[in-house]
PDB file of N, CA and C in Angstrom:
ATOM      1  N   UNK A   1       4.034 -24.143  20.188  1.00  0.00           N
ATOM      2  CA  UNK A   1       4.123 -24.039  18.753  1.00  0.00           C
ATOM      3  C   UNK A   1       5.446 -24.644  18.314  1.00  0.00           C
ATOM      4  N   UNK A   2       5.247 -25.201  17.266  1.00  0.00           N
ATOM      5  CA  UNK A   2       6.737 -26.278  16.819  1.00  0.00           C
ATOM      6  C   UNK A   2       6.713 -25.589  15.497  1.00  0.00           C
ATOM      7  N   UNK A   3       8.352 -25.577  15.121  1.00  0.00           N
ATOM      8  CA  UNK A   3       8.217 -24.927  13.603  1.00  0.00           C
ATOM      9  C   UNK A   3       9.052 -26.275  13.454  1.00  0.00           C
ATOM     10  N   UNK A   4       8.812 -26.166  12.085  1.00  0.00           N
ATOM     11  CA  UNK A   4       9.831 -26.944  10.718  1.00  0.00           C
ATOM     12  C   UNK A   4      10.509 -25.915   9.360  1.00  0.00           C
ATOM     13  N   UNK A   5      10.857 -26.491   8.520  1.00  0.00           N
ATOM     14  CA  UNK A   5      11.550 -25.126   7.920  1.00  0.00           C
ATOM     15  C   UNK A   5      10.658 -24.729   7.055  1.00  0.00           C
ATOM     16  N   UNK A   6       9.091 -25.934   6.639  1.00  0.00           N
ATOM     17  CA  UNK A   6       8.150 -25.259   5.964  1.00  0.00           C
ATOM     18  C   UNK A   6       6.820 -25.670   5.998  1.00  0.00           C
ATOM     19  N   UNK A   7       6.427 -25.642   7.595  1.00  0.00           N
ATOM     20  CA  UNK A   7       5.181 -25.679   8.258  1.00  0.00           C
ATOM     21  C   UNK A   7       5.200 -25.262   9.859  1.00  0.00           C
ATOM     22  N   UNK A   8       4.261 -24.853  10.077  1.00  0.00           N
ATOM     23  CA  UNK A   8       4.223 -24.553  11.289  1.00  0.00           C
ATOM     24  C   UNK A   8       2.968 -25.212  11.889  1.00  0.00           C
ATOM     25  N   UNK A   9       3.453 -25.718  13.333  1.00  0.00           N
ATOM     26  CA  UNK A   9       2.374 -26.409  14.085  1.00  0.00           C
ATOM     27  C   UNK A   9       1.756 -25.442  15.139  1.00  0.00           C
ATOM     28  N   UNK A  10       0.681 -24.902  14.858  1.00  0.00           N
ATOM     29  CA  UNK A  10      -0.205 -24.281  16.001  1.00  0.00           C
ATOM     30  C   UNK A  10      -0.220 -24.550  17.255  1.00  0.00           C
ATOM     31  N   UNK A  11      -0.892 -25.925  17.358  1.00  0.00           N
ATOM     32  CA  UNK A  11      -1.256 -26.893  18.606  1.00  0.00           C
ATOM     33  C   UNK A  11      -1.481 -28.484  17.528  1.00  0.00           C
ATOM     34  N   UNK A  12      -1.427 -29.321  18.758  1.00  0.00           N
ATOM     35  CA  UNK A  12      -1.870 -30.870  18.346  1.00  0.00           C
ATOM     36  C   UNK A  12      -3.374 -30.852  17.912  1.00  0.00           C
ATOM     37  N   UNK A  13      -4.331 -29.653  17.861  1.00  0.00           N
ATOM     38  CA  UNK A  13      -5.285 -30.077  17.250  1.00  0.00           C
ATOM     39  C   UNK A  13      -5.644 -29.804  15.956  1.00  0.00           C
ATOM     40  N   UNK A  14      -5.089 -29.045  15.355  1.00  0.00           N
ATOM     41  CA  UNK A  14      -4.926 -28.224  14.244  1.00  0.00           C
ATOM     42  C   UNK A  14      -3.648 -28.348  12.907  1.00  0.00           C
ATOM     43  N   UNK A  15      -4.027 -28.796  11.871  1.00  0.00           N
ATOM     44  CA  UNK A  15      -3.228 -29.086  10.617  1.00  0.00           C
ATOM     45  C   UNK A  15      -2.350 -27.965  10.533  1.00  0.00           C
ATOM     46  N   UNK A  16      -0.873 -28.246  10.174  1.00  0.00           N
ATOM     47  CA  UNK A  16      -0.366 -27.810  10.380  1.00  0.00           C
ATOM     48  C   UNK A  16      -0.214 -26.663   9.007  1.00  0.00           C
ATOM     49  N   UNK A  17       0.339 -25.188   9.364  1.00  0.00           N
ATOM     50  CA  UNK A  17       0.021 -24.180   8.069  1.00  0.00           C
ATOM     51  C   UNK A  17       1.551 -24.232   7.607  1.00  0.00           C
ATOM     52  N   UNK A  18       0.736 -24.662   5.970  1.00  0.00           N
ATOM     53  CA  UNK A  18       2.218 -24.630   5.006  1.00  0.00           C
ATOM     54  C   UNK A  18       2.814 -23.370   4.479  1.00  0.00           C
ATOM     55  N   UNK A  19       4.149 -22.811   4.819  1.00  0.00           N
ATOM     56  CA  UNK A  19       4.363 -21.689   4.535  1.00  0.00           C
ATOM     57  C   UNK A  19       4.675 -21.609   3.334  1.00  0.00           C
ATOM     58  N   UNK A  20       4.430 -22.536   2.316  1.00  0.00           N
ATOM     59  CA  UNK A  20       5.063 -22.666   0.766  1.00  0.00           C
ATOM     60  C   UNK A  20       3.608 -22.085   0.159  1.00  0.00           C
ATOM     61  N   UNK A  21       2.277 -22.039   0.892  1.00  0.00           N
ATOM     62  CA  UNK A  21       0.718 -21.403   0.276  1.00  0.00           C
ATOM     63  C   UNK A  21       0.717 -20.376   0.609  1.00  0.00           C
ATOM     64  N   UNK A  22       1.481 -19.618   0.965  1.00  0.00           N
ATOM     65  CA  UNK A  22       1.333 -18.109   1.500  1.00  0.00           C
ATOM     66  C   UNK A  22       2.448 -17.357   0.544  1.00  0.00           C
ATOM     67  N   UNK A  23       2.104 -16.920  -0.049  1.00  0.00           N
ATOM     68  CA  UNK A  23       2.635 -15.581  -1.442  1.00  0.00           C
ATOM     69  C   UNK A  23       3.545 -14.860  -0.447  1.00  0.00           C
ATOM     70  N   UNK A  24       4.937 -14.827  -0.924  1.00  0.00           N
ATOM     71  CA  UNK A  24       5.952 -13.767   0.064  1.00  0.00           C
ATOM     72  C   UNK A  24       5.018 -12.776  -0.088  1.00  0.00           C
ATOM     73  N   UNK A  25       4.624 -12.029  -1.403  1.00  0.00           N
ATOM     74  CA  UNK A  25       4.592 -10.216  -1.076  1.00  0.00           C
ATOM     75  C   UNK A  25       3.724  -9.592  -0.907  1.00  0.00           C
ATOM     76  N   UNK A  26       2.741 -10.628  -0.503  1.00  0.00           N
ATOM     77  CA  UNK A  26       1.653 -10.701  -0.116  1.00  0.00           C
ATOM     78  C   UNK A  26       1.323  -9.598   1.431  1.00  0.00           C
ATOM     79  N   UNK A  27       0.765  -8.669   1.801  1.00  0.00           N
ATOM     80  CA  UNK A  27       0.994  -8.016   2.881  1.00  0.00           C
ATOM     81  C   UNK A  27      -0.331  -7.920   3.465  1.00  0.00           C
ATOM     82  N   UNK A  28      -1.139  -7.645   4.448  1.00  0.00           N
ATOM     83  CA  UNK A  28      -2.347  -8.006   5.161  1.00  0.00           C
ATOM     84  C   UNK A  28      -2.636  -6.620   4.929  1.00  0.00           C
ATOM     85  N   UNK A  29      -4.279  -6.173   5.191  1.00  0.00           N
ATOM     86  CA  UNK A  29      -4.536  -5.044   4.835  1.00  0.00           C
ATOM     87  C   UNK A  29      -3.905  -3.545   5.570  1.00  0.00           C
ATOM     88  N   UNK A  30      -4.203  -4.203   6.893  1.00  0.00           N
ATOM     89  CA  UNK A  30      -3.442  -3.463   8.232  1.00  0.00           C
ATOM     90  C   UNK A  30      -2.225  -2.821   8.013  1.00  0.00           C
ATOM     91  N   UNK A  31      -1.269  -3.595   7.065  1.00  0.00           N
ATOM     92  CA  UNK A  31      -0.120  -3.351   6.977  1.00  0.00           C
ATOM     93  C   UNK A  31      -0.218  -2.369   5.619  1.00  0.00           C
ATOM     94  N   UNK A  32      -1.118  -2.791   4.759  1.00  0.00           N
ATOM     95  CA  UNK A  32      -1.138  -1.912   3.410  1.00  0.00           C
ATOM     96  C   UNK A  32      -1.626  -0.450   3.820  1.00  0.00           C
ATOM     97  N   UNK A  33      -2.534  -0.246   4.615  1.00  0.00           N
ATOM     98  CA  UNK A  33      -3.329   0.612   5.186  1.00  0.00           C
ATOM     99  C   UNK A  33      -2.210   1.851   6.403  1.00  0.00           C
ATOM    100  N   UNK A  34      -1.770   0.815   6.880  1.00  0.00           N
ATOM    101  CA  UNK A  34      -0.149   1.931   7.351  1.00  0.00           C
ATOM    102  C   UNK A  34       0.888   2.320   6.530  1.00  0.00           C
ATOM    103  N   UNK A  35       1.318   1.359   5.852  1.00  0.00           N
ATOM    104  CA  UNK A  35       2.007   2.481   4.419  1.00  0.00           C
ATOM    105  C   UNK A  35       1.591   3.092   3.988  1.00  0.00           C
ATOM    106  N   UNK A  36       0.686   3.068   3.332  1.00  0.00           N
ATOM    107  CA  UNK A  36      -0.303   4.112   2.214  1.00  0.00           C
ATOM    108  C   UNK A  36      -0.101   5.400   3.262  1.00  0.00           C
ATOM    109  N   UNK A  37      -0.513   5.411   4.583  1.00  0.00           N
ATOM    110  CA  UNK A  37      -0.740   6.423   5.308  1.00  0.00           C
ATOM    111  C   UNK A  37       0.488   7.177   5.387  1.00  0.00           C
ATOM    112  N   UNK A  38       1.919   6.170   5.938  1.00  0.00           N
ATOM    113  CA  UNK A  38       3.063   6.839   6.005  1.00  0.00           C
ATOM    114  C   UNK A  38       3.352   7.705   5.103  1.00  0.00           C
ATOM    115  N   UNK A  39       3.573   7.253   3.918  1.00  0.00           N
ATOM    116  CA  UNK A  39       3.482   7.634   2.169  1.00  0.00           C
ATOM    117  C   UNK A  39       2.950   8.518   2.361  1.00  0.00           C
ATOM    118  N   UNK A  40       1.734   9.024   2.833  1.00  0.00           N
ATOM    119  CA  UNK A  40       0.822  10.083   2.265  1.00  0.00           C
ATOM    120  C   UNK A  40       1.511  11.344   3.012  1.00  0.00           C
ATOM    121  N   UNK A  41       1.596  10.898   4.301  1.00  0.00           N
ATOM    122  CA  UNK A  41       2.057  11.700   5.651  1.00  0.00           C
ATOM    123  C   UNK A  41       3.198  12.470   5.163  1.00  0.00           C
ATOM    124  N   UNK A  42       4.220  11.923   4.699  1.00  0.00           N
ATOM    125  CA  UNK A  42       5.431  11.969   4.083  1.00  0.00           C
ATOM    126  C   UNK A  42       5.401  12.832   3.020  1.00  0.00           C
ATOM    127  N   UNK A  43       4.511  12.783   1.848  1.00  0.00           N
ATOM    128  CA  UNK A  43       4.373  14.072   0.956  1.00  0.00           C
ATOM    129  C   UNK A  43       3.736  15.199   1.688  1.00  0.00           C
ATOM    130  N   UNK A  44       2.717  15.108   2.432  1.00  0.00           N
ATOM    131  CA  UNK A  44       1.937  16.182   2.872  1.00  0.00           C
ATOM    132  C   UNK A  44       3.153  16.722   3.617  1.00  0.00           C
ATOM    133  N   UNK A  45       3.930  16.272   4.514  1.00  0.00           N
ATOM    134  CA  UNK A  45       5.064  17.132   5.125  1.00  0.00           C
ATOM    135  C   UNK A  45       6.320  17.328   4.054  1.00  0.00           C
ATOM    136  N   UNK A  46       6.806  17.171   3.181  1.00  0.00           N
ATOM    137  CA  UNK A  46       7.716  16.917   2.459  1.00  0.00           C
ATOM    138  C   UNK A  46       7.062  18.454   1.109  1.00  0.00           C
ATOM    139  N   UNK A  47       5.893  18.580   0.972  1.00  0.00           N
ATOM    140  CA  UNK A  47       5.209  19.687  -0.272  1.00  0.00           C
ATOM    141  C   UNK A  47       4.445  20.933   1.003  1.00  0.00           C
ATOM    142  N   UNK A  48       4.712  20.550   2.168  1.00  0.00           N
ATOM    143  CA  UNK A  48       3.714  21.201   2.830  1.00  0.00           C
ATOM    144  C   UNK A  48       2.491  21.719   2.351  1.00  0.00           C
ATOM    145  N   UNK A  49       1.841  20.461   2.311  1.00  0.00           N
ATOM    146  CA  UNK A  49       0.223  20.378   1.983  1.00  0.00           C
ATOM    147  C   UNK A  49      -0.706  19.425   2.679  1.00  0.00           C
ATOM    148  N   UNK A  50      -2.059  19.610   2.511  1.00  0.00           N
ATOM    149  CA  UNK A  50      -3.022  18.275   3.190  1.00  0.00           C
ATOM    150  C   UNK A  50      -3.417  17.813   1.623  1.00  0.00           C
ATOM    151  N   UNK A  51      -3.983  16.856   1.721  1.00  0.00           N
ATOM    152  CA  UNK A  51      -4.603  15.835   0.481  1.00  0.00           C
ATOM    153  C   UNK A  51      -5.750  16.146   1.628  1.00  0.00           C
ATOM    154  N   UNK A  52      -7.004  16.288   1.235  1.00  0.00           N
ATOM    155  CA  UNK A  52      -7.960  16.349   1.451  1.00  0.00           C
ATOM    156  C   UNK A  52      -8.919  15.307   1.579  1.00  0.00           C
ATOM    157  N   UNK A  53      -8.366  14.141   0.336  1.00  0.00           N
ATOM    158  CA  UNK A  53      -9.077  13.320  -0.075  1.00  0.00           C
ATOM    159  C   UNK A  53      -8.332  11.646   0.121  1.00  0.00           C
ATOM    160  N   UNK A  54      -7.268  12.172   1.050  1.00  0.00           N
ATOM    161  CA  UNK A  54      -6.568  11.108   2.168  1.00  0.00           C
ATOM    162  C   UNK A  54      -6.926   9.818   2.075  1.00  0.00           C
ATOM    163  N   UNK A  55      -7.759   9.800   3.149  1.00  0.00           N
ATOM    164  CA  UNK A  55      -8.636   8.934   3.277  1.00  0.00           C
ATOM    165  C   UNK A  55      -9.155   7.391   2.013  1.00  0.00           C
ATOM    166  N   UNK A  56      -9.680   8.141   1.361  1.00  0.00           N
ATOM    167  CA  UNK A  56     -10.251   7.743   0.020  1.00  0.00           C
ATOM    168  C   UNK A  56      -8.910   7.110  -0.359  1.00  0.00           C
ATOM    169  N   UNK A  57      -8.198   7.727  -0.683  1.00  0.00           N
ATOM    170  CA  UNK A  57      -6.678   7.069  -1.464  1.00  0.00           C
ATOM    171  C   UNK A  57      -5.766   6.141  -0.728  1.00  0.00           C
ATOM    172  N   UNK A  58      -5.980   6.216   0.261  1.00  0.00           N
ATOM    173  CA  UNK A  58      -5.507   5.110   1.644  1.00  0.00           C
ATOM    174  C   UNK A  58      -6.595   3.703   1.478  1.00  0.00           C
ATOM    175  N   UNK A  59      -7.885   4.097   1.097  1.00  0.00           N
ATOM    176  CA  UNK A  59      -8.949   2.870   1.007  1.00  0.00           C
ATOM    177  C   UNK A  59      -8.762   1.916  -0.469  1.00  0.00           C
ATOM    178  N   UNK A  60      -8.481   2.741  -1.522  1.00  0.00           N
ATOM    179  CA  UNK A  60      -8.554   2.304  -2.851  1.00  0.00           C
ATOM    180  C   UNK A  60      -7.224   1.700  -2.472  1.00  0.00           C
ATOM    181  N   UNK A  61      -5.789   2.078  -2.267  1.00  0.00           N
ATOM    182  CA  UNK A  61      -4.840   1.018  -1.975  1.00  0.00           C
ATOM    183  C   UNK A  61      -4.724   0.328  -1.626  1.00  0.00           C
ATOM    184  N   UNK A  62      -5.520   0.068  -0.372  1.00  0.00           N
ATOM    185  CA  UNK A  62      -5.380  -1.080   0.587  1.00  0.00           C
ATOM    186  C   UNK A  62      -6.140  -2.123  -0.158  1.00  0.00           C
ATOM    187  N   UNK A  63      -7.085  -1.754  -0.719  1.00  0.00           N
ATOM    188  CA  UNK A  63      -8.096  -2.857  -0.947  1.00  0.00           C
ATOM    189  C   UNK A  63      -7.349  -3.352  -2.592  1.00  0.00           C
ATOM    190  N   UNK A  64      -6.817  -2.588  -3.393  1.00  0.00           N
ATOM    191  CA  UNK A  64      -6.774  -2.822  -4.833  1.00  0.00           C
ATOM    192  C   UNK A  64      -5.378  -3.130  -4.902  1.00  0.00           C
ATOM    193  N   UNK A  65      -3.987  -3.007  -3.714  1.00  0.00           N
ATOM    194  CA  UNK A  65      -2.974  -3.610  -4.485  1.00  0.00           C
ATOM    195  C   UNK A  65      -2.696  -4.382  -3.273  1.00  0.00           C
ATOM    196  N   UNK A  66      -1.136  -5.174  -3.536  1.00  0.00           N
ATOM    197  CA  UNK A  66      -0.729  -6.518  -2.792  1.00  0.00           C
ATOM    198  C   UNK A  66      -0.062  -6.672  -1.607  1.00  0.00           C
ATOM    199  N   UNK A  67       0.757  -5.419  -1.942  1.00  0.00           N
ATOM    200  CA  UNK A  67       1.823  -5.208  -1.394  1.00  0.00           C
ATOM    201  C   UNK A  67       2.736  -3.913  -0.877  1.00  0.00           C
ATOM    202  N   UNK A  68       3.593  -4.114  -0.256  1.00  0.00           N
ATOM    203  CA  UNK A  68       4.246  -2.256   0.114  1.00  0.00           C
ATOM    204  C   UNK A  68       4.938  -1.609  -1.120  1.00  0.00           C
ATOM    205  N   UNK A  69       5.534  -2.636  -1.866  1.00  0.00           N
ATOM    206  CA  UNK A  69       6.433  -1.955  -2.625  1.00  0.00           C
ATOM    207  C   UNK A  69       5.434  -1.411  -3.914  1.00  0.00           C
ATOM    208  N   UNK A  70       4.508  -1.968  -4.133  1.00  0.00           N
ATOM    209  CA  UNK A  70       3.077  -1.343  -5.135  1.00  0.00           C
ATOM    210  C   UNK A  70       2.602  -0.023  -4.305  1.00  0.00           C
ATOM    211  N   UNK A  71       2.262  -0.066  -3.160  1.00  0.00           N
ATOM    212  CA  UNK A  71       1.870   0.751  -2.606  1.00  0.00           C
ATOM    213  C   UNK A  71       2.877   2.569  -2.644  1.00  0.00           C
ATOM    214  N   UNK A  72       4.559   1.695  -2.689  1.00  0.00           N
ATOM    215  CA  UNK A  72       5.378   2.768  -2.437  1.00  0.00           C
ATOM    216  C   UNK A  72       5.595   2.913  -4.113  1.00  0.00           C
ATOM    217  N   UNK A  73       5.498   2.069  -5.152  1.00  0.00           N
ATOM    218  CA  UNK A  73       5.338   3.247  -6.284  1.00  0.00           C
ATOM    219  C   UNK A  73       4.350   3.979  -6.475  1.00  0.00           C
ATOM    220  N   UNK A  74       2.949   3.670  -6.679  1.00  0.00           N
ATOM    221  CA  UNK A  74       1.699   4.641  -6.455  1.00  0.00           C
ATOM    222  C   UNK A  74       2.200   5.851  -5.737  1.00  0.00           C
ATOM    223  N   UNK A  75       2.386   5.526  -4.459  1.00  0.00           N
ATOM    224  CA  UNK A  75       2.356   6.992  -3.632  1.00  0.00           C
ATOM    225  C   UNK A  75       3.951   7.598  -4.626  1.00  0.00           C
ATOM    226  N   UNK A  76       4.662   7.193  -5.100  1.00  0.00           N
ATOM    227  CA  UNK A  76       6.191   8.129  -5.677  1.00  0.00           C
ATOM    228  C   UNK A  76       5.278   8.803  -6.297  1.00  0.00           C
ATOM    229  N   UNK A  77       4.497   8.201  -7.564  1.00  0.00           N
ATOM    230  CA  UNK A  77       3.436   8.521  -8.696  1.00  0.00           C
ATOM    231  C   UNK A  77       2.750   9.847  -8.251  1.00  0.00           C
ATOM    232  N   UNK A  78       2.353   9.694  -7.132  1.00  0.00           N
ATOM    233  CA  UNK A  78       1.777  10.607  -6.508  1.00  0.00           C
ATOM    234  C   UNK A  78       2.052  11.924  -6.285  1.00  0.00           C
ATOM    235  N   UNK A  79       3.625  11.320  -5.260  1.00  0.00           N
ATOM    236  CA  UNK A  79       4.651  12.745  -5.063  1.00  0.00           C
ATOM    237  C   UNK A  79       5.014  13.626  -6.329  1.00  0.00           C
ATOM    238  N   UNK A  80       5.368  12.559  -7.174  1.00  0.00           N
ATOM    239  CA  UNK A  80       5.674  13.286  -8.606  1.00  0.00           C
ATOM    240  C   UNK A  80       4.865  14.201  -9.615  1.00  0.00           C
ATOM    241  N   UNK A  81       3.022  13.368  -9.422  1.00  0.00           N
ATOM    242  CA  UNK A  81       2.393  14.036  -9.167  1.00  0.00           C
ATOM    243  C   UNK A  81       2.326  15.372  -8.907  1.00  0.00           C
ATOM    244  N   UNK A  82       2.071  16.012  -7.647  1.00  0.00           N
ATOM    245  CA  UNK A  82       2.190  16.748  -6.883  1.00  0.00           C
ATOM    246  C   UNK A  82       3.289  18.282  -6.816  1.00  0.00           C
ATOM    247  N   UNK A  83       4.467  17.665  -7.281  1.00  0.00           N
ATOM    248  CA  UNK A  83       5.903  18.349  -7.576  1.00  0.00           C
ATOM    249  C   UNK A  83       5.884  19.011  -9.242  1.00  0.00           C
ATOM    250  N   UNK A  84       4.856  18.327  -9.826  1.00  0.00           N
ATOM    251  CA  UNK A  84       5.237  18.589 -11.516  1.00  0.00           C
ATOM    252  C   UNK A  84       3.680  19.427 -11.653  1.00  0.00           C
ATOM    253  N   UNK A  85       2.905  19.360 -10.770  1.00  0.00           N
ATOM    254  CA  UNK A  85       1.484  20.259 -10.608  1.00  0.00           C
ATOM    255  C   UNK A  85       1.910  21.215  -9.960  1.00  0.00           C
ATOM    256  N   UNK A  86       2.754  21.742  -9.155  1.00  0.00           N
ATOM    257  CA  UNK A  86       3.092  22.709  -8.215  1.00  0.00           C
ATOM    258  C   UNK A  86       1.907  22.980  -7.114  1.00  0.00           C
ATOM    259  N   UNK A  87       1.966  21.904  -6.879  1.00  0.00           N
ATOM    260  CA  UNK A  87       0.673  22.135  -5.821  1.00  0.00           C
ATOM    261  C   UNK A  87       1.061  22.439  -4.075  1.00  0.00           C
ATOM    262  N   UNK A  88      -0.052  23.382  -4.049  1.00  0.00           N
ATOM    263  CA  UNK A  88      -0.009  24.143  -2.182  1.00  0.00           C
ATOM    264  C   UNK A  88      -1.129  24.002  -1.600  1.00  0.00           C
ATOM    265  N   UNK A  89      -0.895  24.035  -0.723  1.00  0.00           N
ATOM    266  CA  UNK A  89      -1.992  24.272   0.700  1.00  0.00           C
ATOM    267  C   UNK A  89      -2.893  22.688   0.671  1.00  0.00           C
ATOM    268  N   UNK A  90      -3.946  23.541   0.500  1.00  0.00           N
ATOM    269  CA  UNK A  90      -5.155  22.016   0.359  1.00  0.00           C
ATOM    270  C   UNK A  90      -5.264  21.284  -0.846  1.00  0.00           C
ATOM    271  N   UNK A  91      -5.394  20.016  -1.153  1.00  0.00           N
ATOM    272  CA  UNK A  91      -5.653  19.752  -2.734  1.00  0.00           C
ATOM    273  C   UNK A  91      -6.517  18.480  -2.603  1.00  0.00           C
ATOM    274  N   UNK A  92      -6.911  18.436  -3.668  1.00  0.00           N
ATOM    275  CA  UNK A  92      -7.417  16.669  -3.984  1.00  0.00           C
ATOM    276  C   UNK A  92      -6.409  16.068  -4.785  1.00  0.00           C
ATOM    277  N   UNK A  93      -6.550  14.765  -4.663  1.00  0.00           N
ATOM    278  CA  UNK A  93      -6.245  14.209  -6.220  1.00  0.00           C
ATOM    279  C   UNK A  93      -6.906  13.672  -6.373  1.00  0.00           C
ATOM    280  N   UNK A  94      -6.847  13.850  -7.636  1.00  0.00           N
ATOM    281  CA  UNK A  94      -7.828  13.461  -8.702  1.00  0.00           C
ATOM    282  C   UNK A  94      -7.770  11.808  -8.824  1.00  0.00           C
ATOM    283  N   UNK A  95      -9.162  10.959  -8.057  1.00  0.00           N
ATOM    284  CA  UNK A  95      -9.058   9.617  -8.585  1.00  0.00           C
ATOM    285  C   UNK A  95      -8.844   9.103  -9.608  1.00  0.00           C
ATOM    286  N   UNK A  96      -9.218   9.605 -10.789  1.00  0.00           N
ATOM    287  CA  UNK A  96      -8.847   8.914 -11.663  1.00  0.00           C
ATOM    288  C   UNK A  96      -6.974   8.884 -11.994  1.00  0.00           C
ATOM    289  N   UNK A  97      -6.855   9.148 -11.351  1.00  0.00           N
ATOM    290  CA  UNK A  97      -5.046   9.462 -11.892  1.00  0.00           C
ATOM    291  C   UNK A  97      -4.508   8.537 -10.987  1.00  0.00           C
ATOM    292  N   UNK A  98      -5.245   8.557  -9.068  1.00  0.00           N
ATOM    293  CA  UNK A  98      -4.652   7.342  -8.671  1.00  0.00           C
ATOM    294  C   UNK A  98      -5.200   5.951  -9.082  1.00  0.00           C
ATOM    295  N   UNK A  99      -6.580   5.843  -9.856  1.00  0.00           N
ATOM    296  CA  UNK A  99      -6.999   4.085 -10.169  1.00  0.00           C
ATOM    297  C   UNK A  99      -5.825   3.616 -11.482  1.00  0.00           C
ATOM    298  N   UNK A 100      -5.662   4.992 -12.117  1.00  0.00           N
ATOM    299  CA  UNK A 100      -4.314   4.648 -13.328  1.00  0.00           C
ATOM    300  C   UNK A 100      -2.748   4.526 -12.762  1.00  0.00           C
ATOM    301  N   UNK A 101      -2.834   4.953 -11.860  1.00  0.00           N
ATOM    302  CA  UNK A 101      -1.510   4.796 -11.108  1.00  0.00           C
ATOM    303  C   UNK A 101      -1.502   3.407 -10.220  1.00  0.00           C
ATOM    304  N   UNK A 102      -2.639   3.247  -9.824  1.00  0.00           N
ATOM    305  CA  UNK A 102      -3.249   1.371  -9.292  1.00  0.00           C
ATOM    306  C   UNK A 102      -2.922   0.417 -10.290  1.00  0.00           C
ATOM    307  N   UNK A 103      -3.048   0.904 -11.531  1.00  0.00           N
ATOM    308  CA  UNK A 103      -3.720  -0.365 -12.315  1.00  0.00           C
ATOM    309  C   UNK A 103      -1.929  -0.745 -12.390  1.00  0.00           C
ATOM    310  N   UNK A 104      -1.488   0.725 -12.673  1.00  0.00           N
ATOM    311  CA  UNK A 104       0.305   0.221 -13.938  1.00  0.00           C
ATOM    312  C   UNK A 104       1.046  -0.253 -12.721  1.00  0.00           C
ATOM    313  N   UNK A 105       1.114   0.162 -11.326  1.00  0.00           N
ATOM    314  CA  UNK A 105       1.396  -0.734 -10.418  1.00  0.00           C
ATOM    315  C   UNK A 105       1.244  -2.120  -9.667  1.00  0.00           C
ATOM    316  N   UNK A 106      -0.252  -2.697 -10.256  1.00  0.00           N
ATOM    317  CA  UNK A 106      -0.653  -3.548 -10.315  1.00  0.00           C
ATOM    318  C   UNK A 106      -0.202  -4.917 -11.427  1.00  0.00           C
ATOM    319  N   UNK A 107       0.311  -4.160 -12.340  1.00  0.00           N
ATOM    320  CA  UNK A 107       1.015  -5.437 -13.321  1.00  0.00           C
ATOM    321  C   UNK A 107       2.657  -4.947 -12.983  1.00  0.00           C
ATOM    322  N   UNK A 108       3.449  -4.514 -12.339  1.00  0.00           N
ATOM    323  CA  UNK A 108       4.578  -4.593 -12.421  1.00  0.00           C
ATOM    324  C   UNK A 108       4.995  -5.726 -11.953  1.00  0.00           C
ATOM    325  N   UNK A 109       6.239  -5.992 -12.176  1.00  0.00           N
ATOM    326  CA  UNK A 109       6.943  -7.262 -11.947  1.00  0.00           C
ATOM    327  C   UNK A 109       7.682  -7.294 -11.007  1.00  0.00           C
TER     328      UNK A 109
END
């Protein structure tokens, strides 16, 4: 593999990938899908509680925003959430509060 300062060569058979078409904050799902989780992990130990509905809110992130730092306001949204509900033990949240917490994270700058 041969680099340049803004392409990279695979092999001699293959065009080489321009790193100027690839969006910095751009993050792969894998990677969105382990934050969201950390994040979540992190309130559930931090309020000592489970989110019940985990899962679900780990899927709608990964798939609906870009990046970690979208991902890490949602989940604050969340914590804050959580802290201003006084919430214990088991809980849901309520989707609709995280697709509104998606969307205003979704146009930030």
């Amino acid at each position: 593999m041969t680099q340049h300062l803004d392409r990279i060569h695979l092999d001699g058979m293959h065009p080489a990938i321009d790193l100027r078409q690839i969006p910095p904050n751009i993050s792969s799902m894998d990677e969105l899908t382990q934050r969201a989780n950390m994040q979540l992990n992190v309130i559930e130990t931090a309020y000592s509680i489970r989110i019940q509905n985990k899962e679900e809110i780990v899927s709608l992130l990964s798939k609906k925003l870009e990046d970690k730092r979208q991902i890490f306001l949602v989940c604050t949204s969340i914590s804050s959430w959580i802290a201003g509900s006084n919430i214990r033990g088991d809980t849901v949240v309520p989707i609709n509060i995280v697709l509104q917490l998606i969307e205003a994270a979704s146009h930030s700058p």
